[in-house]
Each structure stands twice: as structure tokens, then as C-alpha cells.
Protein backbone atom coordinates (compact mmCIF):
# COMPACT_ATOMS: atom_id res chain seq x y z
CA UNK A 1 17.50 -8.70 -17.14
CA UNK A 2 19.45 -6.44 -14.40
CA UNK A 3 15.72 -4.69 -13.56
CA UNK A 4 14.52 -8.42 -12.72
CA UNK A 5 17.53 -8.83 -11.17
CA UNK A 6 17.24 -5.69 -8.38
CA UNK A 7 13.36 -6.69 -8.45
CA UNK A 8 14.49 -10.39 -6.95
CA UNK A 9 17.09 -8.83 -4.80
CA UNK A 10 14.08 -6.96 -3.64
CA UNK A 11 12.44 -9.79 -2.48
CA UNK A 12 15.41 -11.07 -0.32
CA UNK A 13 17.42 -13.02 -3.10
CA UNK A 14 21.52 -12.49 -3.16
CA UNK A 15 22.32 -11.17 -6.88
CA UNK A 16 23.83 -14.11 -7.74
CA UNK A 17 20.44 -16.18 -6.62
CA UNK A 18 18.94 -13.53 -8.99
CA UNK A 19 20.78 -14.60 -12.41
CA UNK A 20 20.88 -18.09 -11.71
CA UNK A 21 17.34 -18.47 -11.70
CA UNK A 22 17.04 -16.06 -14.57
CA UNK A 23 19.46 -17.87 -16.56
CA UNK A 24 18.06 -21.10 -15.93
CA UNK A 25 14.46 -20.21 -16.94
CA UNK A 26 16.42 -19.34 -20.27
CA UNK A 27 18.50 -22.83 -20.57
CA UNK A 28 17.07 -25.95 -18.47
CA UNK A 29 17.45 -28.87 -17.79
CA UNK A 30 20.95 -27.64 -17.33
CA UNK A 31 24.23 -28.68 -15.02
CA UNK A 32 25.74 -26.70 -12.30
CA UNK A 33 29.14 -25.92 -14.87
CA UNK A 34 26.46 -24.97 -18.07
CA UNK A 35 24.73 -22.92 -15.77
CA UNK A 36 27.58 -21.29 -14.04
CA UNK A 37 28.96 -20.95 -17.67
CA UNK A 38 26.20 -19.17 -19.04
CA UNK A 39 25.25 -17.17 -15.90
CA UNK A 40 28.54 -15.91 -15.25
CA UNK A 41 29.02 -16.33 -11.98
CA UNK A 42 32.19 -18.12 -11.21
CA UNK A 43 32.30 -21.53 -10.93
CA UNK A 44 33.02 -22.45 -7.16
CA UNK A 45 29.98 -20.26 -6.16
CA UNK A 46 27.95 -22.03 -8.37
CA UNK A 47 26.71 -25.54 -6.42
CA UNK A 48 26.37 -23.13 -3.20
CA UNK A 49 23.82 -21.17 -5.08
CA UNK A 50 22.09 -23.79 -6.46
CA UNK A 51 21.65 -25.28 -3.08
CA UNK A 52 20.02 -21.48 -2.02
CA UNK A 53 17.81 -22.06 -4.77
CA UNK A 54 16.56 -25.35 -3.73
CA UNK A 55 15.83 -24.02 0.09
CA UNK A 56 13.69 -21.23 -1.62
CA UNK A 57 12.05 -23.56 -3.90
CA UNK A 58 13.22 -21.93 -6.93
CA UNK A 59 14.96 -24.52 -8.07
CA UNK A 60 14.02 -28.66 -8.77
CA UNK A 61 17.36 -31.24 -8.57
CA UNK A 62 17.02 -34.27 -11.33
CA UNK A 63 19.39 -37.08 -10.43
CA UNK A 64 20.25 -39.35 -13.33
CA UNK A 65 23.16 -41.92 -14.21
CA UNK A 66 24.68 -39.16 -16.79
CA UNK A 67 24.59 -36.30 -13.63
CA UNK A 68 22.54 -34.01 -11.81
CA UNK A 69 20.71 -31.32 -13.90
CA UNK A 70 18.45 -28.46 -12.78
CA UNK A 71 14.96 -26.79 -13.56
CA UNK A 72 13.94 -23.88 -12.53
CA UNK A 73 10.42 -24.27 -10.47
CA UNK A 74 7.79 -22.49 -13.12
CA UNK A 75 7.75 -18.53 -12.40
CA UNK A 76 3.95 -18.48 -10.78
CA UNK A 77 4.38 -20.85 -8.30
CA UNK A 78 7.72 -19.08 -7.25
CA UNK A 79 5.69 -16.15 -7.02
CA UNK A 80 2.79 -17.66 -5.22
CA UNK A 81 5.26 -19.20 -2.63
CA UNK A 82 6.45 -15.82 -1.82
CA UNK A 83 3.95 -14.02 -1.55
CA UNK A 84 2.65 -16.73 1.07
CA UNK A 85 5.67 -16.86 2.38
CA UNK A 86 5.89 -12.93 2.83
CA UNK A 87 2.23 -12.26 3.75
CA UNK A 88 2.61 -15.00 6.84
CA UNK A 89 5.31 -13.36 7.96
CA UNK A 90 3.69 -10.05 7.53
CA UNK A 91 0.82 -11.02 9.87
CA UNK A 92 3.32 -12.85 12.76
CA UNK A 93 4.77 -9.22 12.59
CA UNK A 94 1.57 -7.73 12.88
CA UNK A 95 0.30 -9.72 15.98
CA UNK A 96 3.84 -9.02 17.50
CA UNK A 97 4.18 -5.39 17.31
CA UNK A 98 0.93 -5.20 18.39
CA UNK A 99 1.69 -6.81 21.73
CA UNK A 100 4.60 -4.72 22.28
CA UNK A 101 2.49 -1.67 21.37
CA UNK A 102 1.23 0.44 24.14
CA UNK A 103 -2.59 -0.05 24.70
CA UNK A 104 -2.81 3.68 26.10
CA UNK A 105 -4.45 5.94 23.77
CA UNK A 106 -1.85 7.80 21.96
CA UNK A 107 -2.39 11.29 22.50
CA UNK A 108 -0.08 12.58 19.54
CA UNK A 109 -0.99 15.30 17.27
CA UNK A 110 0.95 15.39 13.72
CA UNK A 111 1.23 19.21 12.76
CA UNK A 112 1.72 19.12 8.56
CA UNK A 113 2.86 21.41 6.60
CA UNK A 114 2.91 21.12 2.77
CA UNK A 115 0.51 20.01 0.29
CA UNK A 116 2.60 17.29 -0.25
CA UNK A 117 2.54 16.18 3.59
CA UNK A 118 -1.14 16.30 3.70
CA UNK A 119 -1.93 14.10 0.41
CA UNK A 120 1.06 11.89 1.55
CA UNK A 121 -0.68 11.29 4.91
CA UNK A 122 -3.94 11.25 3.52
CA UNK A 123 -2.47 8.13 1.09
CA UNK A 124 -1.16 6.42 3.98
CA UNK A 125 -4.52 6.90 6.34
CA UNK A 126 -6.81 5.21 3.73
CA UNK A 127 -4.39 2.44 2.95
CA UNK A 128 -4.67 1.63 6.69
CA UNK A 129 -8.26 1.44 6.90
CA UNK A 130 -9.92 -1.96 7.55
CA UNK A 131 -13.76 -1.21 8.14
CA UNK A 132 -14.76 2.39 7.41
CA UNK A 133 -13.82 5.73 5.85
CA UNK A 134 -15.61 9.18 6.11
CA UNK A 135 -14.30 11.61 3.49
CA UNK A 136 -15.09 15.41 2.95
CA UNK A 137 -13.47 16.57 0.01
CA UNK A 138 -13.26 18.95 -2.85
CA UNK A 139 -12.79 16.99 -6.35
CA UNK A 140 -8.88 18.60 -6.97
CA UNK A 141 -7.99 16.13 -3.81
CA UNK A 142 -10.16 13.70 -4.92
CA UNK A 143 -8.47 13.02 -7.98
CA UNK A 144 -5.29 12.77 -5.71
CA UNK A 145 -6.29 9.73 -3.12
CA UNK A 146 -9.15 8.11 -6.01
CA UNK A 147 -7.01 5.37 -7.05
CA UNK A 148 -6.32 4.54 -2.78
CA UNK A 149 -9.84 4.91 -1.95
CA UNK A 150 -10.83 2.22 -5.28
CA UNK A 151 -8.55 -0.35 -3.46
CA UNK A 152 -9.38 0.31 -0.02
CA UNK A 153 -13.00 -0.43 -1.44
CA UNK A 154 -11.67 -3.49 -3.05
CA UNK A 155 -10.47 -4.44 0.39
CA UNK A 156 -14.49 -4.53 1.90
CA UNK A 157 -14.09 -0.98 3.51
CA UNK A 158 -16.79 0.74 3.71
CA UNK A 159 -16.44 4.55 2.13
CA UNK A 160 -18.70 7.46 2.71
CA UNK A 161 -17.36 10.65 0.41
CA UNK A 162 -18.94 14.35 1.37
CA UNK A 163 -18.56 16.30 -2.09
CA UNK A 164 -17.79 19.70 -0.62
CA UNK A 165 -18.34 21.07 -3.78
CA UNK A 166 -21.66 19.52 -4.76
CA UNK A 167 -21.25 18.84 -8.20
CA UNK A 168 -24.63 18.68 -10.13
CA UNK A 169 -23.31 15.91 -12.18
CA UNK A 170 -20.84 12.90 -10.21
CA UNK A 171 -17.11 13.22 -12.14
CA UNK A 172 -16.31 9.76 -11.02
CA UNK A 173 -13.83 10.89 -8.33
CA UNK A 174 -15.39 10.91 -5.27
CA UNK A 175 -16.37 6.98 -4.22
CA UNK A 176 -18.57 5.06 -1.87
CA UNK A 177 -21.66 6.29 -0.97
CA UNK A 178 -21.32 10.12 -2.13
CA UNK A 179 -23.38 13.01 -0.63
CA UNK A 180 -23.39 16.39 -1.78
CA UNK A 181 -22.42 18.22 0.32
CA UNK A 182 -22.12 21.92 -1.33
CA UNK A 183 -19.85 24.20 0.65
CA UNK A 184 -18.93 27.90 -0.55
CA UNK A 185 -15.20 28.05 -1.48
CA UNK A 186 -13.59 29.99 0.85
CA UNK A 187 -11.33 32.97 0.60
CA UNK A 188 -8.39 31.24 2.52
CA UNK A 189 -8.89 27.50 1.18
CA UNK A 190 -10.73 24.24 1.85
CA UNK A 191 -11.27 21.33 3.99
CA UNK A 192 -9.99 17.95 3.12
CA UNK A 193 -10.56 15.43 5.89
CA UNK A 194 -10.44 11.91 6.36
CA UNK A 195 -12.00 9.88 9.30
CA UNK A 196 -10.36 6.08 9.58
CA UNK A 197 -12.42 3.37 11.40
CA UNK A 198 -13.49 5.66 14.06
CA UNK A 199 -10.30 5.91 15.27
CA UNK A 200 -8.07 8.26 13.07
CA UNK A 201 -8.58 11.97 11.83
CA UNK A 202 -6.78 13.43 9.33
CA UNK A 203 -7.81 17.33 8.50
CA UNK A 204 -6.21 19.36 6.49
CA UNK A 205 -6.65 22.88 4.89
CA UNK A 206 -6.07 23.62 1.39
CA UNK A 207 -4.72 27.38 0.75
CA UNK A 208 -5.45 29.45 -2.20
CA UNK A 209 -1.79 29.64 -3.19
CA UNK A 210 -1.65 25.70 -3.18
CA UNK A 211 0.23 25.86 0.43
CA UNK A 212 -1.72 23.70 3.16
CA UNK A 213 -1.65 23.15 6.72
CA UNK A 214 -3.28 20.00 8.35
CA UNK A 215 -2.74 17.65 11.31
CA UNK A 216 -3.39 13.50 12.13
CA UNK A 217 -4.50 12.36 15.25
CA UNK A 218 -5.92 9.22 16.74
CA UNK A 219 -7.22 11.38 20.05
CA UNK A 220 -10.61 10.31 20.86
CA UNK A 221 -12.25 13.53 21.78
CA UNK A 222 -10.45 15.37 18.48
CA UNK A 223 -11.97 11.92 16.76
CA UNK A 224 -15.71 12.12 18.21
CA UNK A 225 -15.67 16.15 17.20
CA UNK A 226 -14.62 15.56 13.95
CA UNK A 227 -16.98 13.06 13.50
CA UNK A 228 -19.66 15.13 14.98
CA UNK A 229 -18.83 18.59 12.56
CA UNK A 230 -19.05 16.34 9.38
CA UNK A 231 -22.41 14.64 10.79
CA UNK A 232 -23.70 18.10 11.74
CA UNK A 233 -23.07 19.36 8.01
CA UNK A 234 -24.42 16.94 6.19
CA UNK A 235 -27.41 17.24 8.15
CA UNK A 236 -27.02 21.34 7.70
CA UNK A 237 -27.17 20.59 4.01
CA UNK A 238 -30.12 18.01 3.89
CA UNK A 239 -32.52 20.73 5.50
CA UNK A 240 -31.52 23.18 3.30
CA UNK A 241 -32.05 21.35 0.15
């Protein structure tokens, strides 16, 4: 119970709120002193929560000559309500921040350092995508961002994967439309790099002692170059094969 609890609190419910809806999904129709009895929480806090409840739509009033009892509203449309709830306010964010945002072009460069920085980023690019995402990768990062690039897919966005290591047979990581791509390891690491909607780069190189060193930008020019080396290679590739 005290996991659902912090999960509710998550969502903006007092702890309280928390275990009286809990509590009541357990023993309903119930009155304010049952529930406040079997709940725990004292007495005189009881009605106030109740009255919480009802604002959130968590919880249904029955009047009746013998007294007023409660039900708790049925778990999925709770659920349902919030998420509405959240994702509305999510986008009124969105459009907000976005109007206080400077339109310049941002002109910042991210220096990385870690493998752990660059998949971290790398997470965080793709689950930002809303159209299009250009990947060249080697299958040990792959494995790393697959299960980000299956939902940005599941989102409508549009993946393109360059296997840098141009597996003969497809191991299921790489998604999208996949072209091999085969690349000679090299003595001081690889490439992983990420293009987002045209307007993002995120490149990073992988180190043979597992170290790496990368950088995120939404610069144009670094963008269109980018863009332009992974075009160029894949081409490179095609006329070689």
C-alpha cells in the first residue's frame, strides 16, 4: 500500500488523499468516521479530505435518510481523468514556454564527457523527436537507445539507422529503415550520432577503453554538415558495394 501511496503523492495527491482513496476502494459504500476509522487518519481531517477527493473526482457523495456514505470513483476513470488532466496542462505549458523562448537560433555547443553523458543525451534527443531521426551507430549503442527509438517509432517518427558495422545478418537492434553502412573499427573508437528533425545533432565518440567524448548542438551550419558527412557516406558505401 505505502508504494501506491508515494505513487499518488506523485501525481499531486496529499498522503492523506492517498490512503483515503486506497482505503475506500477496500471498504465502500462507507461513512466519513468508518473511513477515517479504518484509514487512520484522525478524525477531524477526515470530511476535509473527503471534500479533496470529491474536487479531484476520486471520490462520489451518496446522500440518504440514514447519512452520507462514499464510493470511491472506479480506478480507470481516475486514471483517465488524470492523465487528461495532466497532458492538457502539459501542452498549455508547452505553447507557453515556447512564447517566452527566444526565437534566435541558439548557438550553444554541449561538450560531454562520459559514456554515460553521451547515451544519457542520446536518450533524451530521440525522446524529443517529433518527425525524423538519422542514426549512425555501431550495434553495442544500439542496444542502449533500442527500446527509445521503438517508441519514438510508435510516436509516427520517422527513423533512418546507418549500421556502421554492416552486419551481414540484421540483430534486431538497429530500427527504421536500416542501411549498412560498414565502417572499419577504428583504433581510437567509433561514431555514434544522432540527427533530430533537422534541427539537433548529437555526435559522440566511443573510445576503446569505454571512455567517450561527444557534443549536442542545435547550430545550423554544425546541423547541415552533419547531415551532409552521413549523406556523403552512405553514398561512399553504395558505390562501393
Amino acid at each position: 500500500m505505502q508504494k501506491t501511496v508515494e505513487q499518488l503523492m506523485l501525481l499531486g495527491f496529499s498522503q492523506y488523499e492517498a490512503q483515503a482513496y486506497i482505503t475506500l476502494l477496500e471498504h465502500n459504500p462507507t461513512s466519513g468516521y468508518e473511513l477515517a476509522k479504518a484509514s487512520g487518519i484522525p478524525r477531524a481531517n477526515i470530511y476535509r479530505i473527503l471534500d479533496k477527493l470529491e474536487e479531484r473526482g476520486a471520490v462520489l457523495r451518496d446522500e440518504s435518510p440514514e447519512g452520507t456514505r462514499y464510493v470511491p470513483t472506479h480506478p480507470s476513470e481516475l486514471v483517465s481523468r488524470l492523465r487528461n488532466g495532466y497532458q492538457t496542462s502539459l501542452e498549455v505549458v508547452e505553447e507557453s514556454l515556447c512564447r517566452i523562448s527566444k526565437s534566435t537560433e541558439p548557438d550553444t555547443v554541449w561538450n560531454l564527457q562520459g559514456y554515460k553523458a553521451l547515451i544519457k543525451h542520446a536518450l533524451s534527443t530521440i525522446d524529443s523527436a517529433q518527425e525524423k531521426i538519422q542514426i549512425a551507430i555501431w550495434p553495442s549503442e544500439a542496444i542502449k537507445i533500442e527500446h527509445s527509438i521503438e517508441q519514438a517509432e510508435k510516436r509516427g517518427v520517422e527513423v533512418t539507422t546507418l549500421c556502421l558495422a554492416g552486419c551481414k545478418q540484421p540483430c534486431g537492434s538497429c530500427r527504421g529503415t536500416v542501411q549498412m553502412t560498414p565502417t572499419a573499427a577504428q583504433d581510437d573508437g567509433n561514431w555514434l550520432i544522432i540527427i533530430r528533425d533537422a534541427e539537433e545533432v548529437l555526435a559522440g565518440e566511443v573510445r576503446g577503453n569505454g571512455d567517450a567524448q561527444s557534443l549536442r548542438t542545435r547550430q545550423k551550419m554544425v546541423v547541415r554538415l552533419v547531415t551532409r558527412g552521413l549523406k556523403f557516406h552512405s553514398y561512399q558505401e553504395t558505390q562501393q558495394a
